[in-house]
Protein backbone atom coordinates (compact mmCIF):
# COMPACT_ATOMS: atom_id res chain seq x y z
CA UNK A 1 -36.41 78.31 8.89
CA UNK A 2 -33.79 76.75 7.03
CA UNK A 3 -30.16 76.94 8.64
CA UNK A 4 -27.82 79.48 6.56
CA UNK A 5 -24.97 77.96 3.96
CA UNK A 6 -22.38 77.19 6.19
CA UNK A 7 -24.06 75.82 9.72
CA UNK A 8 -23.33 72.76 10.80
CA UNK A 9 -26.58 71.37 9.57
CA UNK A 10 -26.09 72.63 6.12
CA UNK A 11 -25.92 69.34 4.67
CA UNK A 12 -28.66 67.74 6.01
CA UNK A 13 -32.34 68.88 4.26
CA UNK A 14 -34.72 69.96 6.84
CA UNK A 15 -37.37 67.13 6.36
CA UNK A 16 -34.70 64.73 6.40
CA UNK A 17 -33.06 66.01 9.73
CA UNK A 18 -37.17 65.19 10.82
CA UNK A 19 -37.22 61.88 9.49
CA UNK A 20 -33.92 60.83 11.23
CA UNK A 21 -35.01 61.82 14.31
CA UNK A 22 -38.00 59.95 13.61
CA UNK A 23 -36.78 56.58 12.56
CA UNK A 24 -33.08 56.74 12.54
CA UNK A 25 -30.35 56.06 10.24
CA UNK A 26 -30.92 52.95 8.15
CA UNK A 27 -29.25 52.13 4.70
CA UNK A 28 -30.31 49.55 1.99
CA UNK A 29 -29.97 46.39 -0.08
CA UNK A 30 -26.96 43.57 -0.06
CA UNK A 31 -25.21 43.04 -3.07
CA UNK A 32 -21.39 42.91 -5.13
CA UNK A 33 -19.46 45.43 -6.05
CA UNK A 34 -19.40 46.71 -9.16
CA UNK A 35 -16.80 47.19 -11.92
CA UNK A 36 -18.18 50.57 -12.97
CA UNK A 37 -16.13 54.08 -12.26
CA UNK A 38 -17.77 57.57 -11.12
CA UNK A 39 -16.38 60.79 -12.34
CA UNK A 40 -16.43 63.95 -10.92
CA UNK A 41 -18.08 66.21 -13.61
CA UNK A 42 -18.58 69.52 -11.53
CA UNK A 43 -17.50 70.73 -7.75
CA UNK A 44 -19.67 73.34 -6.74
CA UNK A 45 -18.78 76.30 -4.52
CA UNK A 46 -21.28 77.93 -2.76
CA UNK A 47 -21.26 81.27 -4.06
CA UNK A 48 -21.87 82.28 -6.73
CA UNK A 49 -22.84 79.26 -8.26
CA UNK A 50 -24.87 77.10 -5.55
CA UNK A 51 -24.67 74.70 -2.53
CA UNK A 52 -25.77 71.43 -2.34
CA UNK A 53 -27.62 70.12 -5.29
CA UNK A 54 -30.89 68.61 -4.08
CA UNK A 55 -32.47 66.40 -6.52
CA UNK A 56 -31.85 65.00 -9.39
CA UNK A 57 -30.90 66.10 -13.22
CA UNK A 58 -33.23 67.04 -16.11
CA UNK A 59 -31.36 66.92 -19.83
CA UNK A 60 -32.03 68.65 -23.13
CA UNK A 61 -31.70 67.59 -26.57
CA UNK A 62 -28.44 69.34 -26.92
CA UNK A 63 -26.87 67.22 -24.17
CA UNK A 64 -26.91 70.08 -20.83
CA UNK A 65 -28.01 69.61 -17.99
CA UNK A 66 -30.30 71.52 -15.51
CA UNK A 67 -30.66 71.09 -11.79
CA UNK A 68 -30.98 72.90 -8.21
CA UNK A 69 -29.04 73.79 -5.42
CA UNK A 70 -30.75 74.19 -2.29
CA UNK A 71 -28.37 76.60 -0.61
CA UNK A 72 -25.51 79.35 -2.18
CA UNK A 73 -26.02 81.94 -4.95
CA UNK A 74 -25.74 85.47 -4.69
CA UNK A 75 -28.11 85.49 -1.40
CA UNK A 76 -27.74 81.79 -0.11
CA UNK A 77 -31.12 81.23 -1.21
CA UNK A 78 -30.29 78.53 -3.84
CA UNK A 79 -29.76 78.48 -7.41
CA UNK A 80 -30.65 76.66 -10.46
CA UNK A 81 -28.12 75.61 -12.62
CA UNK A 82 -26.86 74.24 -16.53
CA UNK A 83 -24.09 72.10 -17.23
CA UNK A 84 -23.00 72.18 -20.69
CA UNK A 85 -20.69 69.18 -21.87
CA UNK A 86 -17.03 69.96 -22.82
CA UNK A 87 -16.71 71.59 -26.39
CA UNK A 88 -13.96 68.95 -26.76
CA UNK A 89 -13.27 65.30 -25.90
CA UNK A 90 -11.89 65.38 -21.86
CA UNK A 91 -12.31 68.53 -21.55
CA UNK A 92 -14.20 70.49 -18.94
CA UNK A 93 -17.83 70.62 -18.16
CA UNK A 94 -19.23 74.11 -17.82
CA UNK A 95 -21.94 75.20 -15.23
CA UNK A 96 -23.68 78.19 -15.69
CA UNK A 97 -26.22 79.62 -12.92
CA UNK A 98 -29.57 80.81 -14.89
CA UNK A 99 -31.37 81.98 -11.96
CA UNK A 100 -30.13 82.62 -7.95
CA UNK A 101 -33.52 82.95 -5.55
CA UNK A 102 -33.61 86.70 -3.85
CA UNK A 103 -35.95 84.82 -0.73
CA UNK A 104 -38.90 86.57 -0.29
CA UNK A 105 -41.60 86.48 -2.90
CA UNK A 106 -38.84 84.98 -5.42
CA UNK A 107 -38.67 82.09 -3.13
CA UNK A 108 -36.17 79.59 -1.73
CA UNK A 109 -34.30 76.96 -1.09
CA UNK A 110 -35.22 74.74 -4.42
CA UNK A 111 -36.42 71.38 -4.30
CA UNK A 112 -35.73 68.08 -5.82
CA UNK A 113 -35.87 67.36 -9.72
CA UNK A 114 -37.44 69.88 -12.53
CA UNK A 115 -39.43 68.91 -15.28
CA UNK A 116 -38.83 70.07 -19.13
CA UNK A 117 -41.31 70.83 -21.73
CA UNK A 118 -40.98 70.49 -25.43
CA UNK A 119 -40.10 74.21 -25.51
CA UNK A 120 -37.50 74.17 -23.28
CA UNK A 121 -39.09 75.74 -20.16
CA UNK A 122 -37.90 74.68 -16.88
CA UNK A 123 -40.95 74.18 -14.13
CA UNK A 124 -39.75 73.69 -10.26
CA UNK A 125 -40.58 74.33 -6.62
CA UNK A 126 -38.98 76.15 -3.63
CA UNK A 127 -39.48 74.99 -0.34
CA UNK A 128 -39.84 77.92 0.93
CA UNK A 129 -40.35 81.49 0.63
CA UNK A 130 -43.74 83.13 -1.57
CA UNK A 131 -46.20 84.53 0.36
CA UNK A 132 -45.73 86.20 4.10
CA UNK A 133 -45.62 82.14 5.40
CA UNK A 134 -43.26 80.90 3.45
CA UNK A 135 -44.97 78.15 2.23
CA UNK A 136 -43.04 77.69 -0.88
CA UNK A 137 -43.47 78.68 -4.79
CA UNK A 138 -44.13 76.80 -8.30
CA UNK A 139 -41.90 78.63 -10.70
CA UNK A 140 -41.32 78.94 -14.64
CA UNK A 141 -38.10 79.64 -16.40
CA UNK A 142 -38.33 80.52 -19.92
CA UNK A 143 -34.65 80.32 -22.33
CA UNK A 144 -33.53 83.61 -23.66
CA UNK A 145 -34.30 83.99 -27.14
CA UNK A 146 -31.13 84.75 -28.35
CA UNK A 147 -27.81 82.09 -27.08
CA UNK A 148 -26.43 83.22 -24.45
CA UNK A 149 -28.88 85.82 -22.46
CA UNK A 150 -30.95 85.56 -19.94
CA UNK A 151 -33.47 83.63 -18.76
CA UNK A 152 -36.86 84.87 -17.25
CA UNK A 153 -38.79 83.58 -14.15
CA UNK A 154 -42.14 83.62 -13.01
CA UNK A 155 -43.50 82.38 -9.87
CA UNK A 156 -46.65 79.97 -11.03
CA UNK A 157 -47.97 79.88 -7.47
CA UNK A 158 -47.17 80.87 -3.92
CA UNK A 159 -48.79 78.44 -1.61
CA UNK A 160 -50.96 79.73 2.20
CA UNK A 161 -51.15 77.06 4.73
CA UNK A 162 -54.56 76.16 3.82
CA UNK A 163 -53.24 75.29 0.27
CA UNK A 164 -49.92 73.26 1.47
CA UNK A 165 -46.60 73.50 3.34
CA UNK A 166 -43.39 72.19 1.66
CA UNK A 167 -43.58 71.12 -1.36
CA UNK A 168 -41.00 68.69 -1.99
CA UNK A 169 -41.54 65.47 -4.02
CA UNK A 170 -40.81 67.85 -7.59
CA UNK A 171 -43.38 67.72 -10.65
CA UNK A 172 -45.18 66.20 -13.59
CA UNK A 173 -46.28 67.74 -16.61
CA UNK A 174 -49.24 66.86 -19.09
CA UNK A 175 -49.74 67.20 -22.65
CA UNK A 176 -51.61 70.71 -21.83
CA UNK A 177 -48.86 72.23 -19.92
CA UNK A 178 -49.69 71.51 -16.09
CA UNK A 179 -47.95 70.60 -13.80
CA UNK A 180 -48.68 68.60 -10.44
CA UNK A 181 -47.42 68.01 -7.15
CA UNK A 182 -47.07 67.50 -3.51
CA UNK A 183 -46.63 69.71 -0.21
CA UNK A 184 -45.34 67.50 2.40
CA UNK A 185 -46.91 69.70 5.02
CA UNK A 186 -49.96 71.83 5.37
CA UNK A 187 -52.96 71.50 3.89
CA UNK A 188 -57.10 71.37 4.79
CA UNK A 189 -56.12 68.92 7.71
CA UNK A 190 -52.34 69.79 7.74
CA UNK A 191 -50.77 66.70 6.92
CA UNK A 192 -49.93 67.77 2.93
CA UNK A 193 -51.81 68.20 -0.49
CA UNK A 194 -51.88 67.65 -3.83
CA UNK A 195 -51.83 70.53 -6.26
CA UNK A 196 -52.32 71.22 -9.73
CA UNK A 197 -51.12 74.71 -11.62
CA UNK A 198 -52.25 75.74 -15.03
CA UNK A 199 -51.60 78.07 -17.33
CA UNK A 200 -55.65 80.08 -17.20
CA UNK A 201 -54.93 83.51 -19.79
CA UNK A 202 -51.68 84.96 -19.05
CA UNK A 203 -50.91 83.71 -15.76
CA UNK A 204 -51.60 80.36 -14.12
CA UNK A 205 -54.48 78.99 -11.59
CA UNK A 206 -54.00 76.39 -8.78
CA UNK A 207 -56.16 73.59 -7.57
CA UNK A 208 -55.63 71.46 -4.66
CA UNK A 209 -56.65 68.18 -5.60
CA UNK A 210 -56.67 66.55 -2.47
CA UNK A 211 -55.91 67.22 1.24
CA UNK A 212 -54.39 64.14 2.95
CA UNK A 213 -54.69 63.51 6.67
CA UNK A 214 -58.36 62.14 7.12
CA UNK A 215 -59.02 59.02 9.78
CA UNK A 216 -57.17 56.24 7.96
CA UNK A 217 -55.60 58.00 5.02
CA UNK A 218 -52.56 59.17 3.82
CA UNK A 219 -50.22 61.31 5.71
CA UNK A 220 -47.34 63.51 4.39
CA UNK A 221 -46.97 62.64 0.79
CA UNK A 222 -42.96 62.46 1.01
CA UNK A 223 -41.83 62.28 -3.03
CA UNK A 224 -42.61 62.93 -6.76
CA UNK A 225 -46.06 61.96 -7.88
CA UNK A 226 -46.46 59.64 -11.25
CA UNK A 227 -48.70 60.23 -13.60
CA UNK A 228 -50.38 57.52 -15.88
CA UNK A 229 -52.22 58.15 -19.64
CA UNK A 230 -55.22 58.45 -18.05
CA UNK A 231 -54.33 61.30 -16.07
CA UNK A 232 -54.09 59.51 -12.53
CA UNK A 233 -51.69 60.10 -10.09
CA UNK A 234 -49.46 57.77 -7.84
CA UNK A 235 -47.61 58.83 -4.95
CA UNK A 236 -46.62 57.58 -1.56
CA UNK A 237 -46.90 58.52 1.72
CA UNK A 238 -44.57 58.31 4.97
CA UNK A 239 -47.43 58.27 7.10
CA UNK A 240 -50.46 56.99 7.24
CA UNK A 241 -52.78 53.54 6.21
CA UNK A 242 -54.09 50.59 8.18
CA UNK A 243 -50.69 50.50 10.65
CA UNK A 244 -49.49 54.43 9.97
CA UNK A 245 -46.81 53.13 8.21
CA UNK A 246 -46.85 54.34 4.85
CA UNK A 247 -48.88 53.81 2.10
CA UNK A 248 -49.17 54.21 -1.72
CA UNK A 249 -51.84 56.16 -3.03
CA UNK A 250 -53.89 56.85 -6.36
CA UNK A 251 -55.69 59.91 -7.22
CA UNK A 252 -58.17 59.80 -9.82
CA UNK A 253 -59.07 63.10 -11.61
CA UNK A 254 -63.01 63.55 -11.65
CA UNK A 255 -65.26 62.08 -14.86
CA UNK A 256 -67.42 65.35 -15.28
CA UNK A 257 -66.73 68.27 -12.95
CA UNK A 258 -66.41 66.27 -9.86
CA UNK A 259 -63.48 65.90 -7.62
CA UNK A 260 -60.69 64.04 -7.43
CA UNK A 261 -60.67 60.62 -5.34
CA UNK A 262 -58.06 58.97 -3.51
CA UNK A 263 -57.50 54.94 -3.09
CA UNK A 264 -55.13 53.70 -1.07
CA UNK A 265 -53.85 50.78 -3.26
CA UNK A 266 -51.51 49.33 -0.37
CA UNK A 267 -50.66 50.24 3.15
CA UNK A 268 -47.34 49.06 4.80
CA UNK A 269 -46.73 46.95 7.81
CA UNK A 270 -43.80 45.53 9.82
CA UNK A 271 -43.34 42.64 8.13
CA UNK A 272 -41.79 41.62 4.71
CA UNK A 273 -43.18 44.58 2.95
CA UNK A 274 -41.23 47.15 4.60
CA UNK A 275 -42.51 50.23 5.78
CA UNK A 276 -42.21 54.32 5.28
CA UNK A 277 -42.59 54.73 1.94
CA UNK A 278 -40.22 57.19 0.39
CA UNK A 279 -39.19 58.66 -3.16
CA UNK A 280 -40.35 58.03 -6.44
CA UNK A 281 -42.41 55.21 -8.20
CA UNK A 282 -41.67 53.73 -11.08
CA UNK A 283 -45.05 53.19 -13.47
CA UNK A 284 -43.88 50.28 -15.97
CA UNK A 285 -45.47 49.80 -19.64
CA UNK A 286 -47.61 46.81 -17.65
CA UNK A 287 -49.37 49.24 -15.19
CA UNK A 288 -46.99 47.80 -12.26
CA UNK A 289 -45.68 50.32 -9.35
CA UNK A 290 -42.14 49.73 -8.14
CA UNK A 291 -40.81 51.10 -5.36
CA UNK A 292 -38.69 51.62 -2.28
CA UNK A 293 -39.39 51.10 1.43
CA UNK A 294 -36.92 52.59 3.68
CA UNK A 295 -37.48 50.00 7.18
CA UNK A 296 -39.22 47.12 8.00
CA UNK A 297 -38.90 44.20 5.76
CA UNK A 298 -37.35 40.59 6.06
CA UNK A 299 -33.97 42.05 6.87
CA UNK A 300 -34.92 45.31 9.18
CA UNK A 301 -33.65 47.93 6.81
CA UNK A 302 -36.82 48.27 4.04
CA UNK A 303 -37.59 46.72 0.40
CA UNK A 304 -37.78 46.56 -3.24
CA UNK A 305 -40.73 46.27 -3.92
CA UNK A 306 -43.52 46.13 -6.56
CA UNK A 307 -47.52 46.63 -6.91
CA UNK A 308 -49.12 44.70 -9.49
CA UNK A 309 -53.13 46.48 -10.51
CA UNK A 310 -55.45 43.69 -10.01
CA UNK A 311 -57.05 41.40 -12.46
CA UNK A 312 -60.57 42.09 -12.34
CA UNK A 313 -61.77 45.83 -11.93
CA UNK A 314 -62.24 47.11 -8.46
CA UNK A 315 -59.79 44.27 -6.76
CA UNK A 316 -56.94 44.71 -4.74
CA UNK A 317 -53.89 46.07 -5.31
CA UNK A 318 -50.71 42.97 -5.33
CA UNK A 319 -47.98 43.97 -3.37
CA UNK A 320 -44.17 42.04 -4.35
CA UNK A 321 -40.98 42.32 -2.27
CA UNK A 322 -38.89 42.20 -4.29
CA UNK A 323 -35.19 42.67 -2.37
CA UNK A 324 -34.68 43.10 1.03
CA UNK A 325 -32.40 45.80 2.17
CA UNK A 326 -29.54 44.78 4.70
CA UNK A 327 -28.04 48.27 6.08
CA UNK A 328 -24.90 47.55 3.63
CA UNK A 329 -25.29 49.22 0.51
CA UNK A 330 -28.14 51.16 -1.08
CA UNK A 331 -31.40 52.08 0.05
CA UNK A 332 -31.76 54.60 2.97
CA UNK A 333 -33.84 57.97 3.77
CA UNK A 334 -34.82 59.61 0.49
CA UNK A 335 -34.07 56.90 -2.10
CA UNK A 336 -35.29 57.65 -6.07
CA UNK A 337 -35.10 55.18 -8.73
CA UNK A 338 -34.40 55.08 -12.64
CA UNK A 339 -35.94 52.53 -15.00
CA UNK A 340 -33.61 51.70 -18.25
CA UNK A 341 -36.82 50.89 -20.41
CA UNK A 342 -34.55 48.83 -22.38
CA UNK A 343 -33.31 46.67 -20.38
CA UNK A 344 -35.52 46.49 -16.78
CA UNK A 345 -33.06 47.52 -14.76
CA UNK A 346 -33.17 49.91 -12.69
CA UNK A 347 -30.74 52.32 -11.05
CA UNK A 348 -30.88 54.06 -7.41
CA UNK A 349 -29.64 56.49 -5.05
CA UNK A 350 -30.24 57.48 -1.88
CA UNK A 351 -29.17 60.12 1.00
CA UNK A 352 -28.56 58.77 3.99
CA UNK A 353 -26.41 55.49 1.90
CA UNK A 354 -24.33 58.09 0.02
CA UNK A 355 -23.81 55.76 -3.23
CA UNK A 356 -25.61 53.94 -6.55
CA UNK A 357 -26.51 50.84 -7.12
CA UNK A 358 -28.63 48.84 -9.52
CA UNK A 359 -31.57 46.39 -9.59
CA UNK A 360 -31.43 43.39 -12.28
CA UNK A 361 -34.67 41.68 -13.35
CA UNK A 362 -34.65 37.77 -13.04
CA UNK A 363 -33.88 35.88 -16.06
CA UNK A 364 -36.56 33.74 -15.41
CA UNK A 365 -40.01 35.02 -14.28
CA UNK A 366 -40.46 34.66 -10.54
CA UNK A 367 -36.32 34.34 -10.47
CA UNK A 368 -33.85 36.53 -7.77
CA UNK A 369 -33.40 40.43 -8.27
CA UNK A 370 -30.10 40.96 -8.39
CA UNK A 371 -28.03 43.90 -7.16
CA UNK A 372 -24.39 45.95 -7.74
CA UNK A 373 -23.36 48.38 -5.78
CA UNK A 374 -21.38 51.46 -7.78
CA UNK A 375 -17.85 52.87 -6.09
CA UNK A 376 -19.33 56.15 -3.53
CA UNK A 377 -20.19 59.18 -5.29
CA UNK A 378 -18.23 60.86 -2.50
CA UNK A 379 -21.73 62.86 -0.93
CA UNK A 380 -25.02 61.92 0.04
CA UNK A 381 -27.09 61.47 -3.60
CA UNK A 382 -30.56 62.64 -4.26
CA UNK A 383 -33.12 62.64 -6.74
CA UNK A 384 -33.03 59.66 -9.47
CA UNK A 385 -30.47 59.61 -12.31
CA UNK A 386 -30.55 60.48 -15.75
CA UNK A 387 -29.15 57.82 -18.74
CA UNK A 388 -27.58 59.49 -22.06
CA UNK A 389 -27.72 57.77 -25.13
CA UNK A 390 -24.37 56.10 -24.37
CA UNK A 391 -25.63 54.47 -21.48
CA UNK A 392 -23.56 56.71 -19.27
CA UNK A 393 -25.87 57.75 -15.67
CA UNK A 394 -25.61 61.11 -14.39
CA UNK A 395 -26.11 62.34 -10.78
CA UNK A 396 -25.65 65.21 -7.99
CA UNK A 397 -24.50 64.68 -4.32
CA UNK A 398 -25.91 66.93 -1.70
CA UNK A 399 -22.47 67.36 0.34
CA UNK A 400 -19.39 66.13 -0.98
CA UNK A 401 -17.37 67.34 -4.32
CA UNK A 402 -13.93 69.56 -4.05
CA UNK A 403 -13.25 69.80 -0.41
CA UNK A 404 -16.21 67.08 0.72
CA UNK A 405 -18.45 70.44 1.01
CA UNK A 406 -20.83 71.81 -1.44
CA UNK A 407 -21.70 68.84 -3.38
CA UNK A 408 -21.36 67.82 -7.07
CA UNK A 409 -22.30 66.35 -10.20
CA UNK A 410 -21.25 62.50 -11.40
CA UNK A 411 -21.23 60.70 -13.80
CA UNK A 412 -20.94 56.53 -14.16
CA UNK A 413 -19.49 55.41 -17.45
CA UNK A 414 -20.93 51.44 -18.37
C-alpha cells in the first residue's frame, strides 16, 4: 500500500521508488540555460487541499485549471483540484478542492493528467482503491449546475486483477465519449492492460483491449496512450521487445467485431536508441512518434527520439535519435512532453531531473535539435505542461512549493 502523507517516502510515487531500484537515478539532455523565469502560482498544504500534485494540468475555456494530488485531503487519500486565475492583474491564484477521495470504493491516490470534454466533465484514474483489491478506479466529475456548488462523482470502473493493476499513464477521450487507458500492472498475464470505458445506458461498460506480457511482447505499459483519427492507440512500454528493453507499441481497434491487435513498431536496445521507454508520445500532423528514452543512448543517460511510419504499407517502423541525454539537465524517470503546434518545439519535464527544458527543431532538415534548460521549478515535475494563449507554460511539482514539501503549481512566462 501506499505510504501515508507524511513518511519519509511521501515524495517519491510508488512505481517510481520500483523503477529506481531497478535502473537507478539518471537525468537527461545537455544544453544552455535559459533566460526564462518560473513563478510560483500555488503552494499546496496537505490538508485540506492536497499533497503532491502528480501529473500534469488540464485547462478550460475560462482560463482554470484542474489537476490531482496524489496524497492530502480530508482523508490523505488525494484530491482533485481548480485553480482559478487572479480576478485582478498580480493578484492571487485561487485553488479550490472539487473532490477529496474517502479510499475505499471512492478510490485513491489519483494519477497523472485528466482529460476534459466539451461539457466540462473531468475523467481520471486512482491508483488505487475500488474493489476489495485495490486495483484502482476510472472516475467522472460532472460541474455543478449552478457557479459555485458542487460537483458530482462517479466511479466509471473499478478494476479486479484479471482486468489490470495500476493504472497510471492517465486517459484519452473520443468523439463518442470513451475514454482509454493503461494499468501498469495486472492483467490476463500480469504484466498490464489496456482498457476502454464507455458510457452503455446510464452507467458505463469496460473492455480490456489487450493484455500485455506474451513471449516477446510488451511489458508494463508505463505512460499515457495516444490516440490517432483512426482510432489506434500508441503507447510505450518499460519492458519488454527483442532485448526487454522497452518498446513502443500500436493497438489497432478491430475492422468488424474482431479484436484489437498489437504491433510492436520498435523495440529498444543499448545502443544509440536508448532504452526504457517512459511517458508520453507525441503523434505529429505527419504521423511521426516522438519520444523519450530514459538510459541507454550515445551518452548513457537515454534519448530524444522520433519514429517515422514507413513508406510503403506493412514496412517497418524508422526509429531517429534525435538528442542524447547527458545526466545534466532534463530527461530522467517519468519524463512527459508538450508539442507547441506552432512552432515544433517542444517542452519537457521530468521527476527524477526536477526542472523544464525545451527541444528546438533544426532550421534546416536533418540539422541539430537544440535544447534550453528553464531555472528549477523547485520539486520534482510530472505530467507534460499546458501553453495559454500568451505562450505562458504551466506545471505542478510533486514535492517542493512553500516549505520544499507538498508541491506546487508554476508557471514560465516567454
Amino acid at each position: 500500500m501506499m505510504k501515508p502523507c507524511c513518511s519519509t517516502l511521501r515524495n517519491v510515487p510508488s512505481a517510481l521508488v520500483l523503477l529506481a531500484v531497478v535502473f537507478g537515478f539518471v537525468t537527461a539532455f545537455a544544453g544552455t540555460a535559459s533566460a526564462q523565469t518560473v513563478n510560483t502560482l500555488y503552494s499546496f498544504t496537505g490538508t485540506p487541499d492536497g499533497a503532491d500534485p502528480f501529473g500534469g494540468l488540464v485547462a478550460d475555456s475560462k482560463g482554470n485549471f484542474y489537476g490531482t494530488t496524489q496524497h492530502g485531503g480530508l482523508s490523505n487519500n488525494g484530491t482533485v483540484f481548480e485553480l482559478s486565475p487572479p480576478a485582478t492583474a498580480g493578484g492571487a491564484w485561487v485553488e479550490t478542492v472539487i473532490w477529496s477521495f474517502a479510499g475505499g470504493s471512492d478510490g485513491q491516490n489519483p494519477s497523472y493528467t485528466m482529460v476534459l470534454d466539451k461539457g466540462g466533465n473531468l475523467y481520471g484514474e486512482t491508483q488505487r482503491g475500488g474493489q476489495s483489491c485495490g486495483c484502482g478506479t476510472v472516475f467522472k466529475l460532472k460541474p455543478p449546475a449552478v457557479a459555485g456548488g458542487a460537483w458530482s462523482k462517479r466511479v466509471m470502473h473499478a478494476f479486479s486483477t484479471a482486468e489490470g493493476i495500476l493504472p497510471y499513464g492517465g486517459l484519452v477521450i473520443d468523439s463518442k465519449g470513451a475514454v482509454y487507458g493503461i494499468t501498469f500492472g495486472g492483467g490476463a498475464l500480469g504484466y498490464g492492460a489496456a482498457f476502454k470505458v464507455a458510457p452503455a445506458g446510464s452507467g458505463f461498460s469496460e473492455t480490456t483491449l489487450y493484455s500485455f506480457g506474451a513471449g516477446g511482447d510488451s511489458n508494463m505499459p508505463y505512460g499515457p496512450l495516444t490516440l490517432d483519427s483512426a482510432g489506434a492507440l500508441y503507447g510505450a512500454a518499460i519492458f519488454g521487445g527483442t532485448n526487454n528493453l522497452g518498446t513502443v507499441f500500436k493497438l489497432s481497434p478491430p475492422v468488424s467485431g474482431g479484436v484489437w491487435t498489437n504491433s510492436i513498431l520498435y523495440s529498444f536496445d543499448f545502443g544509440k536508441p536508448g532504452c526504457y521507454p517512459q511517458g508520453n508520445l507525441i503523434l505529429d500532423k505527419g504521423g511521426k512518434l516522438y519520444g523519450t528514452a530514459t538510459a541507454c543512448g550515445a551518452l548513457g543517460y537515454g534519448t530524444f527520439f522520433r519514429l517515422s511510419p514507413p513508406a510503403i504499407a506493412g514496412g517497418s517502423w524508422t526509429e531517429s535519435p534525435l538528442g542524447a541525454f547527458d545526466g545534466s539537465n532534463g530527461g530522467g524517470y517519468y519524463p512527459s512532453l508538450f508539442l507547441d503546434q506552432k512552432t515544433s518545439i517542444f517542452y519537457g519535464t521530468s521527476f527524477f531531473y526536477g526542472g523544464a527544458f525545451k527541444l528546438v527543431p533544426p532550421a534546416v532538415a536533418g540539422g541539430a535539435w537544440t535544447d534550453a534548460v528553464f531555472p528549477s521549478v523547485g520539486g520534482h515535475s510530472l505530467g507534460p505542461m499546458v501553453e495559454d494563449a500568451n505562450g505562458v507554460l504551466y506545471g505542478t511539482t510533486y514535492g517542493g512549493g512553500t516549505n520544499n514539501l507538498y508541491g506546487a503549481i508554476f508557471s514560465i512566462t516567454p
